[in-house]
C-alpha atoms as a PDB file:
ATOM      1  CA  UNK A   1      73.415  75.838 -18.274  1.00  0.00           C
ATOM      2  CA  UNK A   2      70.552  77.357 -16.187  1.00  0.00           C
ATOM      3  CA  UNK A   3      68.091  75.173 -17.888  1.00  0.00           C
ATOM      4  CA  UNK A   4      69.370  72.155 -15.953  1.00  0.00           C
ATOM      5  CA  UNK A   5      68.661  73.089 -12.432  1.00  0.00           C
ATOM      6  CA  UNK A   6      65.272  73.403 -13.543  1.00  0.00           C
ATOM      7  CA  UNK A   7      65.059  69.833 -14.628  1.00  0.00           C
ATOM      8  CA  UNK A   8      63.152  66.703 -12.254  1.00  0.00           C
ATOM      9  CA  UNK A   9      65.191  63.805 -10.852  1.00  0.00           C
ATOM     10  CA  UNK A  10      63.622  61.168 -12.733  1.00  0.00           C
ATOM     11  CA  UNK A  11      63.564  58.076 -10.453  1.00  0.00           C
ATOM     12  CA  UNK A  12      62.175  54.380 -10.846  1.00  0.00           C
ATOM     13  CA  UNK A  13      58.565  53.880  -8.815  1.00  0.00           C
ATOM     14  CA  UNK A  14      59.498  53.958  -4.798  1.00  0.00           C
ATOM     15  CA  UNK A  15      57.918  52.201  -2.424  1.00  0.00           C
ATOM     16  CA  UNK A  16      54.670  53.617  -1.329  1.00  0.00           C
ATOM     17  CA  UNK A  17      54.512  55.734   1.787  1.00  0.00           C
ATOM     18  CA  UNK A  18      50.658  54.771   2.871  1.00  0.00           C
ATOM     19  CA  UNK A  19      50.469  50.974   4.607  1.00  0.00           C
ATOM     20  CA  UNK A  20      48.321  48.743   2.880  1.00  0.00           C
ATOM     21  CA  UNK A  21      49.057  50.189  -0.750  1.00  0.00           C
ATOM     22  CA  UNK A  22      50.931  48.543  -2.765  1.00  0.00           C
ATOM     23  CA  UNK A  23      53.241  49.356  -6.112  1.00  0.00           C
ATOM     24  CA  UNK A  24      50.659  47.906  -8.890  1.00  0.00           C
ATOM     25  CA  UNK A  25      47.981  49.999  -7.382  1.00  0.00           C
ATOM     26  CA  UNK A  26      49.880  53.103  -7.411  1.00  0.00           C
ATOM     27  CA  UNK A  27      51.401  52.395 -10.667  1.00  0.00           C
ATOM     28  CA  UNK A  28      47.698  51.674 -12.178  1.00  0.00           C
ATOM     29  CA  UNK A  29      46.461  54.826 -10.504  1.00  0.00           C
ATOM     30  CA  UNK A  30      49.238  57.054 -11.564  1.00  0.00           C
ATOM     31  CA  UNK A  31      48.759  55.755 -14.990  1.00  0.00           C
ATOM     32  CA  UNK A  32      45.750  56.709 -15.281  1.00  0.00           C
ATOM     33  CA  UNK A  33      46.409  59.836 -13.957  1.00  0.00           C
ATOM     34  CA  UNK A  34      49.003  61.012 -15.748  1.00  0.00           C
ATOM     35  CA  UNK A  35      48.012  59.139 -19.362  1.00  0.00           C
ATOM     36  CA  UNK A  36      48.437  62.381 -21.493  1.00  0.00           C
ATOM     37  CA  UNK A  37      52.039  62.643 -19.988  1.00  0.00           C
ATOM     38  CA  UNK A  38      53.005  58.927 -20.813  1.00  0.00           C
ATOM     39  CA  UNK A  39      54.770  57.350 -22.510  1.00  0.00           C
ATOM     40  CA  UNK A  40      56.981  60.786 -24.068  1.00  0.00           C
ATOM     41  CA  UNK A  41      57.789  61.712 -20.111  1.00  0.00           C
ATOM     42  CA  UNK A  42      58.875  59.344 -17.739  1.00  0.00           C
ATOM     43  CA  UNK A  43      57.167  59.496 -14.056  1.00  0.00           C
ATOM     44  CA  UNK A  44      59.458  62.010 -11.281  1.00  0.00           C
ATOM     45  CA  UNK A  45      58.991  61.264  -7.581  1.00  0.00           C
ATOM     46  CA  UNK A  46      56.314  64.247  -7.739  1.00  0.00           C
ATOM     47  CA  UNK A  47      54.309  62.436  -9.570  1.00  0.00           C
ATOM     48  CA  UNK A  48      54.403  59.609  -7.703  1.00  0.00           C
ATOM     49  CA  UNK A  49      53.887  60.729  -4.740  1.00  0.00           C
ATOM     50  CA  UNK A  50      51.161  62.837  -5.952  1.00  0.00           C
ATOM     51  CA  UNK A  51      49.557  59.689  -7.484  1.00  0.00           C
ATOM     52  CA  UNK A  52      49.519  57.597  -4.269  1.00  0.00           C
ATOM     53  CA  UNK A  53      48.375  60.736  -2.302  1.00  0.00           C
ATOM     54  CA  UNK A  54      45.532  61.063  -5.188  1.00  0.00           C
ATOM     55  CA  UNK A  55      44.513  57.215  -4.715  1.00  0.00           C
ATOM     56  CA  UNK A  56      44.839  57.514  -0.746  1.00  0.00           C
ATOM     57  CA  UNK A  57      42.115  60.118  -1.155  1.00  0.00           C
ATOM     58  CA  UNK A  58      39.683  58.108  -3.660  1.00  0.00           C
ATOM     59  CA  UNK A  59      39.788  55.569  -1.379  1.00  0.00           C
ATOM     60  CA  UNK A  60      38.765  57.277   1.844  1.00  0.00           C
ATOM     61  CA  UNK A  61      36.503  59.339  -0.346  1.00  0.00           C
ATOM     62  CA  UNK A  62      34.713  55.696  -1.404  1.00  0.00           C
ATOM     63  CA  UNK A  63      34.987  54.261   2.387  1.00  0.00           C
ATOM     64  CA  UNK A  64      32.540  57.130   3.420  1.00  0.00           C
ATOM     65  CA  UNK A  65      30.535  56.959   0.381  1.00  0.00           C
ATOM     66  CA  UNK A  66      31.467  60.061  -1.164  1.00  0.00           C
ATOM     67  CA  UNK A  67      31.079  59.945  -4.826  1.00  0.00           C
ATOM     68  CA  UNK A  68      34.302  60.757  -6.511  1.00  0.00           C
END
Protein backbone atom coordinates (compact mmCIF):
# COMPACT_ATOMS: atom_id res chain seq x y z
CA UNK A 1 0.00 0.00 0.00
CA UNK A 2 3.15 2.20 0.30
CA UNK A 3 3.30 2.57 -3.38
CA UNK A 4 0.31 4.92 -3.31
CA UNK A 5 1.56 7.76 -1.27
CA UNK A 6 4.15 7.97 -3.73
CA UNK A 7 1.75 8.57 -6.53
CA UNK A 8 0.94 12.52 -8.21
CA UNK A 9 -2.51 14.10 -7.90
CA UNK A 10 -3.31 14.16 -11.41
CA UNK A 11 -5.40 17.33 -12.00
CA UNK A 12 -7.04 19.00 -15.21
CA UNK A 13 -4.79 22.25 -16.56
CA UNK A 14 -5.30 25.23 -13.76
CA UNK A 15 -5.37 28.51 -14.44
CA UNK A 16 -2.05 30.07 -14.96
CA UNK A 17 -0.36 31.89 -12.12
CA UNK A 18 1.71 34.62 -14.41
CA UNK A 19 -0.80 37.66 -15.79
CA UNK A 20 -0.90 37.91 -19.32
CA UNK A 21 -0.49 34.02 -20.02
CA UNK A 22 -3.02 32.29 -20.96
CA UNK A 23 -4.16 28.30 -20.92
CA UNK A 24 -3.43 27.52 -24.84
CA UNK A 25 -0.02 28.94 -24.40
CA UNK A 26 0.83 26.97 -21.47
CA UNK A 27 -0.82 23.96 -22.75
CA UNK A 28 1.25 24.36 -26.22
CA UNK A 29 4.39 24.96 -24.21
CA UNK A 30 3.98 22.15 -21.82
CA UNK A 31 3.31 19.98 -24.74
CA UNK A 32 6.11 20.47 -26.15
CA UNK A 33 7.89 20.08 -23.21
CA UNK A 34 6.84 17.14 -21.94
CA UNK A 35 6.13 15.24 -25.60
CA UNK A 36 8.07 12.00 -24.62
CA UNK A 37 5.74 11.81 -21.48
CA UNK A 38 2.41 12.25 -23.52
CA UNK A 39 0.01 10.80 -24.30
CA UNK A 40 0.84 7.30 -21.82
CA UNK A 41 1.02 9.94 -18.63
CA UNK A 42 -1.37 12.47 -18.07
CA UNK A 43 0.04 16.13 -16.99
CA UNK A 44 0.26 16.59 -12.63
CA UNK A 45 0.15 20.16 -11.33
CA UNK A 46 4.15 19.83 -11.28
CA UNK A 47 4.24 19.77 -14.54
CA UNK A 48 2.22 22.43 -15.12
CA UNK A 49 3.45 24.65 -13.15
CA UNK A 50 6.84 23.81 -14.23
CA UNK A 51 5.71 24.39 -17.86
CA UNK A 52 4.34 27.93 -17.35
CA UNK A 53 7.41 28.74 -15.13
CA UNK A 54 9.58 27.26 -18.23
CA UNK A 55 7.59 29.57 -20.83
CA UNK A 56 7.67 32.65 -18.29
CA UNK A 57 11.43 32.28 -18.63
CA UNK A 58 11.67 31.90 -22.63
CA UNK A 59 9.85 34.78 -22.80
CA UNK A 60 11.86 37.18 -20.66
CA UNK A 61 14.86 35.36 -22.02
CA UNK A 62 13.53 36.60 -25.79
CA UNK A 63 12.41 40.25 -24.39
CA UNK A 64 16.19 40.87 -23.63
CA UNK A 65 17.42 39.15 -26.60
CA UNK A 66 18.92 36.26 -25.07
CA UNK A 67 19.02 33.39 -27.37
CA UNK A 68 17.27 30.45 -25.88
Amino acid sequence: MKAKANVSKLLEQPMPFTPGLTRAAVREHAYRLYRDKLPGHPLTLADWVLAEKDLVATMQAEEEGVEV
